[in-house]
C-alpha atoms as a PDB file:
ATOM      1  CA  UNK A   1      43.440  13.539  51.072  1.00  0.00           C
ATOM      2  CA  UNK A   2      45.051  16.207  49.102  1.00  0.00           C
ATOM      3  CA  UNK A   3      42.360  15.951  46.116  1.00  0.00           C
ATOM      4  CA  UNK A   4      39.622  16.073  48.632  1.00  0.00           C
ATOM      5  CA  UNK A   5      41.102  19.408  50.841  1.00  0.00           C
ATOM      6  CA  UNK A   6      41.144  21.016  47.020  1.00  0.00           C
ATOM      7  CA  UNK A   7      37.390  19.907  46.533  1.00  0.00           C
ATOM      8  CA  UNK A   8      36.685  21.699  49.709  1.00  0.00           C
ATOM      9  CA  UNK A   9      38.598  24.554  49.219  1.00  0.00           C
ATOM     10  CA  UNK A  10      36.764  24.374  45.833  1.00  0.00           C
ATOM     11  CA  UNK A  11      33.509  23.751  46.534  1.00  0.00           C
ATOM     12  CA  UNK A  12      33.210  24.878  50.277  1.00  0.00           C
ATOM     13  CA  UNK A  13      29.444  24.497  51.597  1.00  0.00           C
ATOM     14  CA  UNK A  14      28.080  23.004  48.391  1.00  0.00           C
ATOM     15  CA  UNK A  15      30.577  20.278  48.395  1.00  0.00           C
ATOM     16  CA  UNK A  16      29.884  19.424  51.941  1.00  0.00           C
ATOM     17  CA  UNK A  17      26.055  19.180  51.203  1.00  0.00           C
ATOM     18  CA  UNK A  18      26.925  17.093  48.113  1.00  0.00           C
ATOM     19  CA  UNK A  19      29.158  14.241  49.805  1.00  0.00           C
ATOM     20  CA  UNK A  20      26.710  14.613  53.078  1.00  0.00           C
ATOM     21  CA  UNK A  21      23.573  13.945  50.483  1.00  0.00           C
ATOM     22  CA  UNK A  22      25.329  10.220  49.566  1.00  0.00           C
ATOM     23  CA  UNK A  23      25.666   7.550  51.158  1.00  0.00           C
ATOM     24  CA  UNK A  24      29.459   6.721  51.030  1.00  0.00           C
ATOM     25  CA  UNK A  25      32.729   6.080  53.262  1.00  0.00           C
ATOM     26  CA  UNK A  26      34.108  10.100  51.609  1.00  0.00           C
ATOM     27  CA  UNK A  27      32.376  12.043  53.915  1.00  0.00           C
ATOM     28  CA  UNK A  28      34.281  10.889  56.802  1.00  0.00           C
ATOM     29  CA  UNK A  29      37.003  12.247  54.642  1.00  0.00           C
ATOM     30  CA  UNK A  30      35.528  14.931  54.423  1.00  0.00           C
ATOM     31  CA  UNK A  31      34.702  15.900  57.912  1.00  0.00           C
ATOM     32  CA  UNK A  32      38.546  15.280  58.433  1.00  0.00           C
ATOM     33  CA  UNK A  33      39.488  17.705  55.545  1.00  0.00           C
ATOM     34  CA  UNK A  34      37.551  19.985  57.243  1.00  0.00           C
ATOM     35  CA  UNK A  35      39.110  20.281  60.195  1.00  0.00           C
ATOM     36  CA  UNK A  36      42.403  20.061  58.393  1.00  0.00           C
ATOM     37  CA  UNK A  37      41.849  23.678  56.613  1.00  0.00           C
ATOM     38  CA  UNK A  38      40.016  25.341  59.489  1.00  0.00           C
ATOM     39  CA  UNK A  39      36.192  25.363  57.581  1.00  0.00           C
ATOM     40  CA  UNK A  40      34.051  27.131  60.893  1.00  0.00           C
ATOM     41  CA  UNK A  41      31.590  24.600  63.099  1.00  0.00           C
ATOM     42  CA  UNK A  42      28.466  25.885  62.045  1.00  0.00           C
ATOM     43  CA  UNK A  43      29.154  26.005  57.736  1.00  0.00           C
ATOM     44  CA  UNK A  44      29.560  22.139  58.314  1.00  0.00           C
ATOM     45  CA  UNK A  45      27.070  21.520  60.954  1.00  0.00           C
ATOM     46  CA  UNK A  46      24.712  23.345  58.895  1.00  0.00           C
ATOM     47  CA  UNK A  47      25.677  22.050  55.576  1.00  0.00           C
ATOM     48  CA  UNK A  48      25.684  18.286  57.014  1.00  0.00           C
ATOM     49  CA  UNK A  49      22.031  18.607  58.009  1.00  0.00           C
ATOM     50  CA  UNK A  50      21.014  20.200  55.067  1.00  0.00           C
ATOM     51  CA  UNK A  51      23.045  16.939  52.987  1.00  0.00           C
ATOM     52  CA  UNK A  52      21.934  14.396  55.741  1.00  0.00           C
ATOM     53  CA  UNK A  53      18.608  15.172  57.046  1.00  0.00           C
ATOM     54  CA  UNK A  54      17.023  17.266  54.369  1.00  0.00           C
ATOM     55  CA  UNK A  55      18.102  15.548  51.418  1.00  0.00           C
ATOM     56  CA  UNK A  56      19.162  12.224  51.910  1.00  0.00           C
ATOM     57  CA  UNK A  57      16.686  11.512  54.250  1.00  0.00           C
ATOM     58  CA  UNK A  58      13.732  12.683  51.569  1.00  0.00           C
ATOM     59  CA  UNK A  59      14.944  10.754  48.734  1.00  0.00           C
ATOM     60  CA  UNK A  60      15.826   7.675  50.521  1.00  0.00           C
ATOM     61  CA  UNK A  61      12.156   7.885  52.322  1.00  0.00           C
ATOM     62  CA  UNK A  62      10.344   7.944  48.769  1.00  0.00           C
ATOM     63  CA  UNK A  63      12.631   5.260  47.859  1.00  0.00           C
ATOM     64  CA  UNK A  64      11.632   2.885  50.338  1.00  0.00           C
ATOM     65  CA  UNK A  65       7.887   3.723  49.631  1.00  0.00           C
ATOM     66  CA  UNK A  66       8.326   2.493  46.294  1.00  0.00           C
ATOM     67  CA  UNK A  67      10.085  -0.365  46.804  1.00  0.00           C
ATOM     68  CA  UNK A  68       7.965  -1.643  49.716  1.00  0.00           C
ATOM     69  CA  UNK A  69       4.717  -0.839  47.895  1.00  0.00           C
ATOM     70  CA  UNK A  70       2.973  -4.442  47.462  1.00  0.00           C
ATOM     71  CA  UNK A  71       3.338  -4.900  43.581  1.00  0.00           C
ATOM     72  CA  UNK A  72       7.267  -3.793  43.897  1.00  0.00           C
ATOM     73  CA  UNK A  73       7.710  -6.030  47.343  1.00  0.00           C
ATOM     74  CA  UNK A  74       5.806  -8.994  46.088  1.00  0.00           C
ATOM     75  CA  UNK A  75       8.413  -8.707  42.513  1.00  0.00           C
ATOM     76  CA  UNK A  76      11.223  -8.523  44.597  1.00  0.00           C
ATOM     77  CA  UNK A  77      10.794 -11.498  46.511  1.00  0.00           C
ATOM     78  CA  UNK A  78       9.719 -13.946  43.401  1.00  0.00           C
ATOM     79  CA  UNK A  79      13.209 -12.412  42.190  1.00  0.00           C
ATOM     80  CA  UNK A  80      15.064 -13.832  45.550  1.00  0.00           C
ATOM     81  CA  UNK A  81      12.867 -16.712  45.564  1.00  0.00           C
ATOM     82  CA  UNK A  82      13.744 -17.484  41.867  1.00  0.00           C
ATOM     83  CA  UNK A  83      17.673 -17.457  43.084  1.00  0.00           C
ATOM     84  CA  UNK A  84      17.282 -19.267  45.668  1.00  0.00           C
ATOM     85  CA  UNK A  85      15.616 -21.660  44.482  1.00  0.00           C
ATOM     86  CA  UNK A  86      17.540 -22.283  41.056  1.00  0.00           C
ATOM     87  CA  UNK A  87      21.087 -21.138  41.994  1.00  0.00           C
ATOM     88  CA  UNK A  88      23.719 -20.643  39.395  1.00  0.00           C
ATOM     89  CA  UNK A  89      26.062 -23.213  38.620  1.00  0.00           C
END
């Protein structure tokens, strides 16, 4: 807790947008932290959308484009196929 409060303190806005940007258990953390040293409503409201929605949401979009394309999709599942089919011993 201590590390990530001296992040914050650190980092401020930026580091807010970074951990919001990735998906990962540290930005509940970080919402905690915070609260803890007093950061004002609308630097992490605004921050957190910028992390969440306009980031996140843009690179994990084109991600799923690529992998659900029909050469990528139709790879993918004769990879699970091939596991399931010949699982290791």
């Amino acid at each position: 807790m201590n590390r990530m409060i001296q992040f914050l303190k650190i980092y401020g806005f930026y580091g807010v947008i970074l951990l919001a940007s990735v998906p990962n258990l540290a930005f509940d953390l970080c919402g905690i932290c915070c609260g803890q040293f007093l950061m004002p409503f609308h630097t992490f409201f605004i921050a957190t959308f910028i992390g969440k929605v306009i980031i996140r949401n843009s690179y994990q979009s084109l991600l799923y484009v690529i992998i659900f394309n029909e050469i990528y999709l139709e790879k993918i599942l004769n990879i699970f196929i091939i596991i399931l089919i010949f699982p290791k011993k």
